[in-house]
C-alpha atoms as a PDB file:
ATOM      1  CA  UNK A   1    -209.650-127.131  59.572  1.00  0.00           C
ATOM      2  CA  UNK A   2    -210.605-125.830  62.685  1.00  0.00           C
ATOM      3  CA  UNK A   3    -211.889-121.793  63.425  1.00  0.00           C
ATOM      4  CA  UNK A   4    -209.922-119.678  64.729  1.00  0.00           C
ATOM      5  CA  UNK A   5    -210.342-117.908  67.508  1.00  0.00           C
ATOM      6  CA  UNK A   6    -209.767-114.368  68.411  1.00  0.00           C
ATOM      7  CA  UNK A   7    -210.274-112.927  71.900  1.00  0.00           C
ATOM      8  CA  UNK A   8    -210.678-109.382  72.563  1.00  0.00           C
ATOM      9  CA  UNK A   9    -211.199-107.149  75.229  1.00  0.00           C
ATOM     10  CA  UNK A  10    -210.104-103.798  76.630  1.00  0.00           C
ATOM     11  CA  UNK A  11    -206.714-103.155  78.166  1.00  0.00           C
ATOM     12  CA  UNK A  12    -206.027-104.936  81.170  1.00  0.00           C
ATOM     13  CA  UNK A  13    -208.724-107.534  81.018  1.00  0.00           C
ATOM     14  CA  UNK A  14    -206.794-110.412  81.202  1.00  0.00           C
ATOM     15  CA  UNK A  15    -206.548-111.191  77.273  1.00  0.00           C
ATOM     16  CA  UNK A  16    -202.984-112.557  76.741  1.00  0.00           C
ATOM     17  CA  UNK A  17    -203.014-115.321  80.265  1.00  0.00           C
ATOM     18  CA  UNK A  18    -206.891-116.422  78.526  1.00  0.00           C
ATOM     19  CA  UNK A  19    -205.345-116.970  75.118  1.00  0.00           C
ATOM     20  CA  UNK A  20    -202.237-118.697  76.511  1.00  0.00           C
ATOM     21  CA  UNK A  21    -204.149-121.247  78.480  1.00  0.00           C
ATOM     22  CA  UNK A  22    -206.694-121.836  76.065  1.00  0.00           C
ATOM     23  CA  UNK A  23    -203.571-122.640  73.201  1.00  0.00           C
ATOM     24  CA  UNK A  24    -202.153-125.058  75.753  1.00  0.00           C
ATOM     25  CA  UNK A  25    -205.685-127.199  75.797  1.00  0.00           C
ATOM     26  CA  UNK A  26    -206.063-127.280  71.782  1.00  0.00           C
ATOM     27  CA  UNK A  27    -202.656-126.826  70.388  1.00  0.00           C
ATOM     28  CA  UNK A  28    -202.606-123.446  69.264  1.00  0.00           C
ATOM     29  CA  UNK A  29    -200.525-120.442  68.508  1.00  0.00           C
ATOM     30  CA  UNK A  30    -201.515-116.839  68.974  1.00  0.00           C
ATOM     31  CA  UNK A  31    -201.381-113.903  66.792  1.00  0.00           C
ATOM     32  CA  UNK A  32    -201.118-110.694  68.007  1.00  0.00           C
ATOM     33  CA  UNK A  33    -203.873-107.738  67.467  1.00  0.00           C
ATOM     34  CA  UNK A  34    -202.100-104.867  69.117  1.00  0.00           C
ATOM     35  CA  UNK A  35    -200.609-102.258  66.939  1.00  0.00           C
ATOM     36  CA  UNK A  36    -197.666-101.316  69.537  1.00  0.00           C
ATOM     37  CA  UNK A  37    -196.142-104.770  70.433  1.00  0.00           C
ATOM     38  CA  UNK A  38    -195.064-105.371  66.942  1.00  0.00           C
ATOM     39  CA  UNK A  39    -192.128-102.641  67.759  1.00  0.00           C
ATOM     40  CA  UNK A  40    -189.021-104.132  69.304  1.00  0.00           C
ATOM     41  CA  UNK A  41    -187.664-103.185  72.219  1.00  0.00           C
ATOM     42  CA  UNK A  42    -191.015-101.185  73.457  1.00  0.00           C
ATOM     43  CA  UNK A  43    -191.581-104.172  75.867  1.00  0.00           C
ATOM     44  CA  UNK A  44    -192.678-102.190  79.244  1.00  0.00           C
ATOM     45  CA  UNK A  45    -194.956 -99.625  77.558  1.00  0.00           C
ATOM     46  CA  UNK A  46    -196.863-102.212  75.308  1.00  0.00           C
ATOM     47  CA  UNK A  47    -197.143-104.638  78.040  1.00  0.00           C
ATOM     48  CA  UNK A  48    -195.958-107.354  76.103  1.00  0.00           C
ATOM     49  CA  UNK A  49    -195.666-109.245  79.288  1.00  0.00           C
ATOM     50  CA  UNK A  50    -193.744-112.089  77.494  1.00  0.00           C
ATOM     51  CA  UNK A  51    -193.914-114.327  80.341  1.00  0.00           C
ATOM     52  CA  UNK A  52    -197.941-114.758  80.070  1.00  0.00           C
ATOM     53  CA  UNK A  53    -196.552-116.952  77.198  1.00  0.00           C
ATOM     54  CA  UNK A  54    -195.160-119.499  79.069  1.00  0.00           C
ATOM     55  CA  UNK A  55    -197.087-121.894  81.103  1.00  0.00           C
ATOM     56  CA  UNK A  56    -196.156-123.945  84.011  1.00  0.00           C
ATOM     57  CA  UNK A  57    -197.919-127.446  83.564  1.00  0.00           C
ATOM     58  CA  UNK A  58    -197.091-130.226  86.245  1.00  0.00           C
ATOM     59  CA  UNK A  59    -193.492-129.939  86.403  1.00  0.00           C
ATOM     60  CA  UNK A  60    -192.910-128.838  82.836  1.00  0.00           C
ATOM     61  CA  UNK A  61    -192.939-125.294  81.484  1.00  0.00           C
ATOM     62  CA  UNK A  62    -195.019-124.725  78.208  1.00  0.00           C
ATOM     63  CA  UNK A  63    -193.863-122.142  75.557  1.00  0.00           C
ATOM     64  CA  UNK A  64    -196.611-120.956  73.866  1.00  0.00           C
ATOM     65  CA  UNK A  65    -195.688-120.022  69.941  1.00  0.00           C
ATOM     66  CA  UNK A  66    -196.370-116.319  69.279  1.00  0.00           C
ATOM     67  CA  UNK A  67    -196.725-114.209  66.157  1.00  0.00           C
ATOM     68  CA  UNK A  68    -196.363-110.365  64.709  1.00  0.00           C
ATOM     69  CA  UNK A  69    -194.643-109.003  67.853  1.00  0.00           C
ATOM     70  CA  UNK A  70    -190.935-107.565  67.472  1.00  0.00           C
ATOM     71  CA  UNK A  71    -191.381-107.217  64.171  1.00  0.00           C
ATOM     72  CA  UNK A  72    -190.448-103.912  63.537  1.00  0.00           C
ATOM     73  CA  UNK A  73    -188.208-100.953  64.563  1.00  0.00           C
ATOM     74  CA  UNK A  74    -188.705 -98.100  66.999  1.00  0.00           C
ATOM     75  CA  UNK A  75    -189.478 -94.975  65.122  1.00  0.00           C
ATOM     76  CA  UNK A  76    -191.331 -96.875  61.989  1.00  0.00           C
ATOM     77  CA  UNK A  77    -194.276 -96.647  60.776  1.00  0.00           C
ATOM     78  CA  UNK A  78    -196.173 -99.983  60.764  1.00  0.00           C
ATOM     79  CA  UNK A  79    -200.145 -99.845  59.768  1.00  0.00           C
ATOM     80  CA  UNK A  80    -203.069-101.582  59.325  1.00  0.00           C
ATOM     81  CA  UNK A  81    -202.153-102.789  55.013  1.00  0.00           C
ATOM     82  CA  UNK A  82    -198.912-104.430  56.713  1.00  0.00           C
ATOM     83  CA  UNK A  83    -200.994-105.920  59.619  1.00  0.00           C
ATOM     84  CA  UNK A  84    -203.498-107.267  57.406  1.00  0.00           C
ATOM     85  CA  UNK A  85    -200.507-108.859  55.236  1.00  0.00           C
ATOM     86  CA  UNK A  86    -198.749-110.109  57.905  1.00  0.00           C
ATOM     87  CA  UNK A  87    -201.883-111.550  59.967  1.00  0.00           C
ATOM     88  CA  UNK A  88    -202.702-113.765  56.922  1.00  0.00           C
ATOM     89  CA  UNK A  89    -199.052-114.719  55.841  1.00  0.00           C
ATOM     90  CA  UNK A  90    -199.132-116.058  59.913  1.00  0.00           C
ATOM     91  CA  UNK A  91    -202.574-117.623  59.706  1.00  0.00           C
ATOM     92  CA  UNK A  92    -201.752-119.572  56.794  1.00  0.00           C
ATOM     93  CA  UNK A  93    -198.818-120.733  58.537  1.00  0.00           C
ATOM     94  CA  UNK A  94    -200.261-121.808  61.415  1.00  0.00           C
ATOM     95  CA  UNK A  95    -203.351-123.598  59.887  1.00  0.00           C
ATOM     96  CA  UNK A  96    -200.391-125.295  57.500  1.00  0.00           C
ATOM     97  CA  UNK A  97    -199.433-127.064  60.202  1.00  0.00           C
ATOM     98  CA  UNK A  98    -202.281-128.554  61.637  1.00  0.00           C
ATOM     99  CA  UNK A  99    -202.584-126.179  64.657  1.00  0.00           C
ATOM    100  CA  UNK A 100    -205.235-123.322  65.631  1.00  0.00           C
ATOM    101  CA  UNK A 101    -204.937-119.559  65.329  1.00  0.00           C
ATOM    102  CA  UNK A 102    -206.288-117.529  68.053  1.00  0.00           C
ATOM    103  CA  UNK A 103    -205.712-113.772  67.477  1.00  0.00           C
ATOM    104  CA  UNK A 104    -205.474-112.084  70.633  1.00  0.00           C
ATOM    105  CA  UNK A 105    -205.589-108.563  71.412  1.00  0.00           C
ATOM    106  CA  UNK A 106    -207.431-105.486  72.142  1.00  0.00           C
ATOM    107  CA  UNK A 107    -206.592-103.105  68.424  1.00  0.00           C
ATOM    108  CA  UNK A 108    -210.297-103.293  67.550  1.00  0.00           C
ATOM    109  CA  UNK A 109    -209.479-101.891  63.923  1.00  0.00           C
ATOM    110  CA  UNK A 110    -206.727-104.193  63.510  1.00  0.00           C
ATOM    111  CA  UNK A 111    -209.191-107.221  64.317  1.00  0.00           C
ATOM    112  CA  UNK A 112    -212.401-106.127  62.576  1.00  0.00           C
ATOM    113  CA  UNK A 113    -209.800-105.682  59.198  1.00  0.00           C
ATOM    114  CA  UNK A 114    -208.421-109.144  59.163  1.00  0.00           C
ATOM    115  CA  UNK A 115    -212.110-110.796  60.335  1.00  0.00           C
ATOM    116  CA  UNK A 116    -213.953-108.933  57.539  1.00  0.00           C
ATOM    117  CA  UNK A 117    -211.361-108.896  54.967  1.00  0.00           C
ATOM    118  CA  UNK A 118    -210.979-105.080  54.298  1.00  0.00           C
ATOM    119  CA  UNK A 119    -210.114-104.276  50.982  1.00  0.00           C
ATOM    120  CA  UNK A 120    -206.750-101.712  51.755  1.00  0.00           C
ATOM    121  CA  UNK A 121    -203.981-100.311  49.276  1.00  0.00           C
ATOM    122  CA  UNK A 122    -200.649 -98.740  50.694  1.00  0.00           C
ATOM    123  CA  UNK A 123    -200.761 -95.525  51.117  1.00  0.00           C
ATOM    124  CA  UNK A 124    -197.797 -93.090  50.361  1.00  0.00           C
ATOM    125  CA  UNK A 125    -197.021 -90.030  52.371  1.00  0.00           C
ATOM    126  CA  UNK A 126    -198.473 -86.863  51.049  1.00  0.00           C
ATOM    127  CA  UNK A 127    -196.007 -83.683  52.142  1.00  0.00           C
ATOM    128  CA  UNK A 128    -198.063 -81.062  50.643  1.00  0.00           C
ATOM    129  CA  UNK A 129    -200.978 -82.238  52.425  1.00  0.00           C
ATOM    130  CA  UNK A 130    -198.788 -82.630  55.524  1.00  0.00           C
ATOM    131  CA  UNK A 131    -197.612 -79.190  55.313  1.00  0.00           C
ATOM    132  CA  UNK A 132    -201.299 -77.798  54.763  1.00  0.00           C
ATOM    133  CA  UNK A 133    -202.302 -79.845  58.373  1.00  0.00           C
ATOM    134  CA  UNK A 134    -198.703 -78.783  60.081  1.00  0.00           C
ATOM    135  CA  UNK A 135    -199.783 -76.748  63.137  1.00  0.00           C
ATOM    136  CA  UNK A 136    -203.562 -77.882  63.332  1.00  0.00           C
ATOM    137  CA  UNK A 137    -204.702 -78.625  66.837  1.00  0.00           C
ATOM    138  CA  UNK A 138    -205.430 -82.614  67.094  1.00  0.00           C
ATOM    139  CA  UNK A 139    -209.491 -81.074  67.571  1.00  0.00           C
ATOM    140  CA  UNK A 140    -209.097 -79.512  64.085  1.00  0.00           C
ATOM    141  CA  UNK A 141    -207.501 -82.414  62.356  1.00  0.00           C
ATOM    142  CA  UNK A 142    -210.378 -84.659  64.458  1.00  0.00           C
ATOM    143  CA  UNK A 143    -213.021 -82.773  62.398  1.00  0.00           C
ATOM    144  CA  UNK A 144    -211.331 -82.779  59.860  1.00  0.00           C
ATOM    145  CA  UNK A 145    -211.131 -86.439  59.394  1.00  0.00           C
ATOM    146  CA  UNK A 146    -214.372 -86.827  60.538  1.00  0.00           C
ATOM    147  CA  UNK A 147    -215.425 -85.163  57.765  1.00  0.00           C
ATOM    148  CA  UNK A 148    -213.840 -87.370  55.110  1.00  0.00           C
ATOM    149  CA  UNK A 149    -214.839 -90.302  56.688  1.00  0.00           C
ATOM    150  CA  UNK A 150    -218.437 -89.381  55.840  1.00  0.00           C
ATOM    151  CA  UNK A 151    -217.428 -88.601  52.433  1.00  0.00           C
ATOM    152  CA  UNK A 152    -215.825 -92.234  52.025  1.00  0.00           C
ATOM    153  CA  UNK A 153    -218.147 -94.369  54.191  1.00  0.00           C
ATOM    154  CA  UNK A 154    -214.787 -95.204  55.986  1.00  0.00           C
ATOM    155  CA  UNK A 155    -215.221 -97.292  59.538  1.00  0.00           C
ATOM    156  CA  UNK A 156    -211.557 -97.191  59.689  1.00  0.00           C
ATOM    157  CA  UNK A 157    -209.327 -94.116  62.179  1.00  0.00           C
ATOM    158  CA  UNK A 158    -211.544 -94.829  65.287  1.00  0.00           C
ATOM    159  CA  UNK A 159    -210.554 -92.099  67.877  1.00  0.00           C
ATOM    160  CA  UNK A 160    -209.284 -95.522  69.742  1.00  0.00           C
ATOM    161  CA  UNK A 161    -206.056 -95.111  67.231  1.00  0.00           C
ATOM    162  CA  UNK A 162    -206.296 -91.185  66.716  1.00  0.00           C
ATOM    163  CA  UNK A 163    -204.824 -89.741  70.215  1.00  0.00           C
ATOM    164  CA  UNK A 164    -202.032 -87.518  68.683  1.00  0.00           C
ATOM    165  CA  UNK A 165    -201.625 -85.111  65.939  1.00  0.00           C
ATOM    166  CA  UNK A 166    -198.747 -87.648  63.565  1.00  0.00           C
ATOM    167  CA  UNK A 167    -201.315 -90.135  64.001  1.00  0.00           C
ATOM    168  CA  UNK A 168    -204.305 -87.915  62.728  1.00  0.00           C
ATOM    169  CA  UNK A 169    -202.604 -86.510  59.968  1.00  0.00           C
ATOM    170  CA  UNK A 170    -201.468 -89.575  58.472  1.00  0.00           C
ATOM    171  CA  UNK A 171    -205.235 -90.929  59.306  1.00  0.00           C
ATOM    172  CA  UNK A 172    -206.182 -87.970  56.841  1.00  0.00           C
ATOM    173  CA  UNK A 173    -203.639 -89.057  54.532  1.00  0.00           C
ATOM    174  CA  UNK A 174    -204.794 -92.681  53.691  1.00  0.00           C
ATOM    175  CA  UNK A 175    -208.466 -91.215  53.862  1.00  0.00           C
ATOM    176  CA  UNK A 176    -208.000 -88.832  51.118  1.00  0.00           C
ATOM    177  CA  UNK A 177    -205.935 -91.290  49.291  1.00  0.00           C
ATOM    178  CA  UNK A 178    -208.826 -93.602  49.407  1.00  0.00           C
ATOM    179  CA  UNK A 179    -211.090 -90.826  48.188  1.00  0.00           C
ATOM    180  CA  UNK A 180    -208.832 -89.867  45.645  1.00  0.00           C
ATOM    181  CA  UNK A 181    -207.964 -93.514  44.445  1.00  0.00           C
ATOM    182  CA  UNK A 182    -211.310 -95.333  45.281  1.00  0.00           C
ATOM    183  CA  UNK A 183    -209.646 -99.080  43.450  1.00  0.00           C
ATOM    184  CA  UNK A 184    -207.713-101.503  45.654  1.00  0.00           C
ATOM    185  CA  UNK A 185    -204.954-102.885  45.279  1.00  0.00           C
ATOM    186  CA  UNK A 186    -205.503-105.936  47.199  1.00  0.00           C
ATOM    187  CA  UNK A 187    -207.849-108.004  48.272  1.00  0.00           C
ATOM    188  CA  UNK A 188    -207.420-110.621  51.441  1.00  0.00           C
ATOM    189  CA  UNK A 189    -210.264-113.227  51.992  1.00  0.00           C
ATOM    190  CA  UNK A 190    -212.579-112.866  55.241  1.00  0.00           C
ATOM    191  CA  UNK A 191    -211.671-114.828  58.401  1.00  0.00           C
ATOM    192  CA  UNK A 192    -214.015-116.959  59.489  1.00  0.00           C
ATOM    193  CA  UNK A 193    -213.316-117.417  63.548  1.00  0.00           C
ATOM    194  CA  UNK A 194    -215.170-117.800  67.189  1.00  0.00           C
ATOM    195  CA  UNK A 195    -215.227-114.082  69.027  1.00  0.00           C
ATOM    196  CA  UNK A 196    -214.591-113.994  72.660  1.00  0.00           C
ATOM    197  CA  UNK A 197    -214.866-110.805  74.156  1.00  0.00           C
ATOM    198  CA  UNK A 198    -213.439-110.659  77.840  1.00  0.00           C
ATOM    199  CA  UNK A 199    -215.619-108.299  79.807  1.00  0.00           C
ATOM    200  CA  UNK A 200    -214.517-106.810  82.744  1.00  0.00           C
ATOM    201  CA  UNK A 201    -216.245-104.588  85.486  1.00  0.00           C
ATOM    202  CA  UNK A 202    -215.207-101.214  84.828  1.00  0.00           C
ATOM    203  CA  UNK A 203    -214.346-100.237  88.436  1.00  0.00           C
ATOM    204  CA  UNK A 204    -212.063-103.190  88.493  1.00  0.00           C
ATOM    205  CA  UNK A 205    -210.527-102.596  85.136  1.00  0.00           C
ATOM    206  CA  UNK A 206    -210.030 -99.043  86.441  1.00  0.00           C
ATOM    207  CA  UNK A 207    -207.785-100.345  89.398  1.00  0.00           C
ATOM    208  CA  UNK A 208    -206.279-102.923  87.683  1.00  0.00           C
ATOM    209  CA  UNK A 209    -204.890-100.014  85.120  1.00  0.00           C
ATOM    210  CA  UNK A 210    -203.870 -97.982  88.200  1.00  0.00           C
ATOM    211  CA  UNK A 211    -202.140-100.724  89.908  1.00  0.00           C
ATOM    212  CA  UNK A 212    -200.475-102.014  86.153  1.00  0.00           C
ATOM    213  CA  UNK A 213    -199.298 -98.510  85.462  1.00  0.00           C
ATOM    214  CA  UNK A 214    -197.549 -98.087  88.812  1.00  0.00           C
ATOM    215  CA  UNK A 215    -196.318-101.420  88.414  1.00  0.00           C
ATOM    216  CA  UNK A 216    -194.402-100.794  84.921  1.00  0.00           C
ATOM    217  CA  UNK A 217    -193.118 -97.086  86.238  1.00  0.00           C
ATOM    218  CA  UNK A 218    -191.370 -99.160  89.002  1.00  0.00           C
ATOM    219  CA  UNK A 219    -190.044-101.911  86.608  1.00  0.00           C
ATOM    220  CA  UNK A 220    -188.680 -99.682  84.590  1.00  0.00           C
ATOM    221  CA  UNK A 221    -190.806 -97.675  81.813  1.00  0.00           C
ATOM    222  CA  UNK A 222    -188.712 -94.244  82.291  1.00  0.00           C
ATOM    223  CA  UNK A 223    -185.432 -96.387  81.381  1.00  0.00           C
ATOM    224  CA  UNK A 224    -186.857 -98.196  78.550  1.00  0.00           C
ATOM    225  CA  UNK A 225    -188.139 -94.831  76.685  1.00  0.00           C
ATOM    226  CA  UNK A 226    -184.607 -93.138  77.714  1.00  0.00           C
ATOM    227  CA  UNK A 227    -183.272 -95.716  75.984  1.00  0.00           C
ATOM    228  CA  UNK A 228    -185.389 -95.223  72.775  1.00  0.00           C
ATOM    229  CA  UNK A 229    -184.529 -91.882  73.082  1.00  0.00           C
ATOM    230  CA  UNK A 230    -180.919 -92.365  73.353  1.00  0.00           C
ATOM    231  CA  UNK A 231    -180.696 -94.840  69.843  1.00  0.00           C
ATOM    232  CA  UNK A 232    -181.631 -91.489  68.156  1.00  0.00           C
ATOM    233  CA  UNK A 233    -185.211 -92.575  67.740  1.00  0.00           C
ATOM    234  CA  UNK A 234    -186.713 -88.434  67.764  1.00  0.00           C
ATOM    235  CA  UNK A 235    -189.051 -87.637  70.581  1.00  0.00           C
ATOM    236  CA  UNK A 236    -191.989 -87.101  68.060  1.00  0.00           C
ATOM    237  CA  UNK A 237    -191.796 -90.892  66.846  1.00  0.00           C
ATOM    238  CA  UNK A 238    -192.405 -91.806  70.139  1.00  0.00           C
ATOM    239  CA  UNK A 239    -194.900 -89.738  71.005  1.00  0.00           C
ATOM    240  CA  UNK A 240    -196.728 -90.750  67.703  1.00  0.00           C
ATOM    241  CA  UNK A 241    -197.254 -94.099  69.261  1.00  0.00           C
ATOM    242  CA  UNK A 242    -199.193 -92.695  71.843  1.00  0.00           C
ATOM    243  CA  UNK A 243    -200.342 -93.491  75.734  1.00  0.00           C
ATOM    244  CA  UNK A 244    -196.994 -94.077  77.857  1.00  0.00           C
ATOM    245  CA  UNK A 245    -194.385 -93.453  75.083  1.00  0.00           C
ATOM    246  CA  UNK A 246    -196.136 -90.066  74.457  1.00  0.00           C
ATOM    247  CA  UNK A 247    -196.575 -89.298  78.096  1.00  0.00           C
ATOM    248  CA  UNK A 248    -193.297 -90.185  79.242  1.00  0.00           C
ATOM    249  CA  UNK A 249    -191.351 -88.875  76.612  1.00  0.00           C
ATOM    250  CA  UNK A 250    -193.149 -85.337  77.380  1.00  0.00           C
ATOM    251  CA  UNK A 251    -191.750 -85.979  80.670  1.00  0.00           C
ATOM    252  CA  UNK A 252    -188.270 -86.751  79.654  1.00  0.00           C
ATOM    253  CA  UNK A 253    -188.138 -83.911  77.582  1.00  0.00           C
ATOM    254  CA  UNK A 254    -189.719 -81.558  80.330  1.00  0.00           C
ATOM    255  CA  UNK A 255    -192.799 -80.677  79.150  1.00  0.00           C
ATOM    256  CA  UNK A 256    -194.599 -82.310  81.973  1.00  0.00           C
ATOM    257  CA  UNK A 257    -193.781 -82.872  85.491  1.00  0.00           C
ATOM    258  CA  UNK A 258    -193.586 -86.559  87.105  1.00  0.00           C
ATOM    259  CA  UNK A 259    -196.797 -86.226  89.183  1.00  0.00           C
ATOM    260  CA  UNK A 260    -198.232 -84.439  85.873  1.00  0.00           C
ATOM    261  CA  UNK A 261    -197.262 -87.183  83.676  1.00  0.00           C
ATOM    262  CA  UNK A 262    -198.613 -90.087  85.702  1.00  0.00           C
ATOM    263  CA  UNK A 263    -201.773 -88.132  86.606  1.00  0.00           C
ATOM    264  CA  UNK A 264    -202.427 -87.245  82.818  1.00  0.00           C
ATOM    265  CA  UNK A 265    -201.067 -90.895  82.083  1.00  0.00           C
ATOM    266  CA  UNK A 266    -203.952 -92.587  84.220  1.00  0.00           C
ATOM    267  CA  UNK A 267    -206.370 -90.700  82.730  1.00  0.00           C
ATOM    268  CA  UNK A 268    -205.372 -91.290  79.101  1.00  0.00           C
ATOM    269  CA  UNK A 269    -205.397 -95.411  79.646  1.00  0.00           C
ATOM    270  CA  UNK A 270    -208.819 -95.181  81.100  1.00  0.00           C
ATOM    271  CA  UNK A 271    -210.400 -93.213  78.368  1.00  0.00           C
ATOM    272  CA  UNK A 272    -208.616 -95.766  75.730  1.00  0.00           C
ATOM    273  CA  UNK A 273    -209.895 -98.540  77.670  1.00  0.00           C
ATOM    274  CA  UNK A 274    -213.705 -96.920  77.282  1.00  0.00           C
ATOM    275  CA  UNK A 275    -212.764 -96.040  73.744  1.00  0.00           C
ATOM    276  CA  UNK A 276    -211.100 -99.810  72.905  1.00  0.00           C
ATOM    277  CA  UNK A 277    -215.222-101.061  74.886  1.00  0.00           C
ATOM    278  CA  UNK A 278    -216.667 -98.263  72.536  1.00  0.00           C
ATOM    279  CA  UNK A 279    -215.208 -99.755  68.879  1.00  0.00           C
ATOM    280  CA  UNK A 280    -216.012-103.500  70.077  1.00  0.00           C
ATOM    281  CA  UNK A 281    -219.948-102.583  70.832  1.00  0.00           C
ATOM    282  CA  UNK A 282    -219.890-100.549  67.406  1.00  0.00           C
ATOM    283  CA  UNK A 283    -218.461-104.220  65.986  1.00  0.00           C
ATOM    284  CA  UNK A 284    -221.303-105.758  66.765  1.00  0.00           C
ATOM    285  CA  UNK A 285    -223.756-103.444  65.704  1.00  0.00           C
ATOM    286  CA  UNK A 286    -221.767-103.972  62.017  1.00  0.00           C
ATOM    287  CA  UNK A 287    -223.102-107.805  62.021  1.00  0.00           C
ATOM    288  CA  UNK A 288    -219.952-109.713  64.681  1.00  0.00           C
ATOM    289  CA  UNK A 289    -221.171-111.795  66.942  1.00  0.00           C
ATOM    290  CA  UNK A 290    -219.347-111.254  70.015  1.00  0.00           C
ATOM    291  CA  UNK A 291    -219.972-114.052  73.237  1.00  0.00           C
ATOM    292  CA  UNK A 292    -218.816-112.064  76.568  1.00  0.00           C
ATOM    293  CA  UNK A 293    -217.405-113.981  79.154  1.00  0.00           C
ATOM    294  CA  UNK A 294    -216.883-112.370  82.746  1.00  0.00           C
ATOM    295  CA  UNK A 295    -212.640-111.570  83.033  1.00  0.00           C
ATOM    296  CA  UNK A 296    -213.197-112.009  87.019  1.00  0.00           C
ATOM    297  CA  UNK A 297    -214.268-116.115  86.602  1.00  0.00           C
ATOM    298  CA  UNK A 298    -211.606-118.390  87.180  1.00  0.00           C
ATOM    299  CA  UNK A 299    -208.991-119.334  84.476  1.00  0.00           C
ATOM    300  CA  UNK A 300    -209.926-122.703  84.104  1.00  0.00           C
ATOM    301  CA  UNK A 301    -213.993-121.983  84.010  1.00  0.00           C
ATOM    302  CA  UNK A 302    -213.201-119.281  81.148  1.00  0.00           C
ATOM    303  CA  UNK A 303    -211.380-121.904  78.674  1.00  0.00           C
ATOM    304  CA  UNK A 304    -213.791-124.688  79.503  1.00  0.00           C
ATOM    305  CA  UNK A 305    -216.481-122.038  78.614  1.00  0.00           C
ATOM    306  CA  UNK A 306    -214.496-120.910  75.202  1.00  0.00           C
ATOM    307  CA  UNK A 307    -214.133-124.729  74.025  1.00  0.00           C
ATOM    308  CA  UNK A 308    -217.823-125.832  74.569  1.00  0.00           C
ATOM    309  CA  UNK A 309    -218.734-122.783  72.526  1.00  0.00           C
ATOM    310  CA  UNK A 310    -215.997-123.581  70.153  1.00  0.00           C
ATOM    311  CA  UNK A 311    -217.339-127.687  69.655  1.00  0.00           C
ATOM    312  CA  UNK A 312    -220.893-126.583  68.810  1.00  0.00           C
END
């Protein structure tokens, strides 16, 4: 069987085009790593860019197979135990076939689970301990979990993932379960794969966010969270997910001006793009070996450089 492959890399590096064309050359299919593109119908925002799937070669176009996006429904709850789940119930799919995995995305925690093997149990909700953390600021509930994690040895609830209250509180939640309930339920088997981290400059990464943000306003982001909106899907579910469905739905709802909610916005994708850089350096200080390959080199140059690494 051949190794996978996974290719990471912060947000608009180039990730998705890299892992297209390089499943074109060996016959592979990619699974997703990003914990937003598994929700339906949050296409703009997650930058699913769908069409980075398909591949124009000689006169033919090229459908590459894709897995674990539009899996769920707005206003869920999906997490990391699914993920893991549903990564492996794709990879052994995949590899039952005879083709090659290559997991593809920039949700370092999401990645570093299913590579390692993290032991995980589900975690129910707690109320009372939601209505003991209802009206904490998200720096309180920061230190707060920060606290527990060094009482559990956790890696997991990176401030990558933690941008908004929900999502700090129910961080708390599974990391007081786990102190509380040490025993897992399940166990899934390490992955062994090829890492490929795409590193880009970080002045260009900062204008390619700037020029991708304007990009999805003008295709259509407002109308695609006024739609979410309009299903019935409350305004705190989508700010839970975070980055544009929490900026824009502050705007929708008038909390926030236009010019304040792109300027804020902006900001908020550049500090997850140093926080997404942050996690993958702290992966390879916990043993991965990560080979960097420059996102600015041309397309072809980056897949022949993936595959001789891949042969050895």
């Amino acid at each position: 069987m051949k190794q996978m492959i996974t290719i990471l890399g912060p947000t608009a590096s180039g990730k998705t085009p890299l892992a297209a064309a390089l499943a074109a050359r060996i016959d592979g299919e990619i699974i997703s790593a990003d914990s937003r593109q598994v929700y339906r119908r949050m296409d703009i925002g997650t930058g699913k860019d769908l069409g980075d799937y398909i591949l124009k070669i000689k006169d033919e176009r090229l459908k590459i197979p894709y897995h674990l996006i539009d899996i769920a429904e707005p206003g869920t709850k999906y997490n990391l135990f699914q993920y893991q789940q549903d990564f492996f119930d794709a990879y052994q799919d995949i590899v039952g076939r005879g083709k090659t995995p290559i997991l593809c995305g920039g949700t370092g925690l999401y990645i570093e689970a299913v590579l390692k093997g993290y032991q995980l149990s589900p975690v129910p909700q707690n109320p009372e301990l939601r209505a003991r953390l209802e009206g904490k600021t998200l720096d309180e509930l920061t230190q707060m979990l920060t606290a527990l994690k060094a009482q559990t040895g956790s890696t997991m609830h990176n401030k990558t993932d933690v941008d908004s209250c929900q999502r700090a509180i129910r961080a708390i939640e599974i990391e007081t379960h786990n102190l509380e309930h040490p025993t897992p339920l399940r166990e899934l088997p390490p992955v062994d794969s090829l890492i490929i981290g795409v590193d880009i400059d970080r002045e260009e990464r900062r204008a390619k966010i700037t020029r991708r943000l304007k990009a999805r306003l003008e295709e259509g982001m407002i109308d695609e969270v006024k739609g979410l909106l309009a299903e019935g899907i409350p305004a705190e579910d989508l700010i839970y997910y975070g980055l544009e469905y929490k900026f824009v739905t502050e705007y929708l709802v008038g909390k926030t001006s236009y010019d304040e909610m792109f300027t804020r916005l902006e900001i908020a994708i550049h500090q997850f793009a140093k926080r997404q850089m942050t996690w993958f350096r702290g992966m390879e200080r916990r043993g991965f070996t990560i080979h960097w390959i420059d996102a600015m080199q041309p397309m072809e140059e980056k897949v022949e450089k993936i595959l001789e690494r891949w042969k050895m």
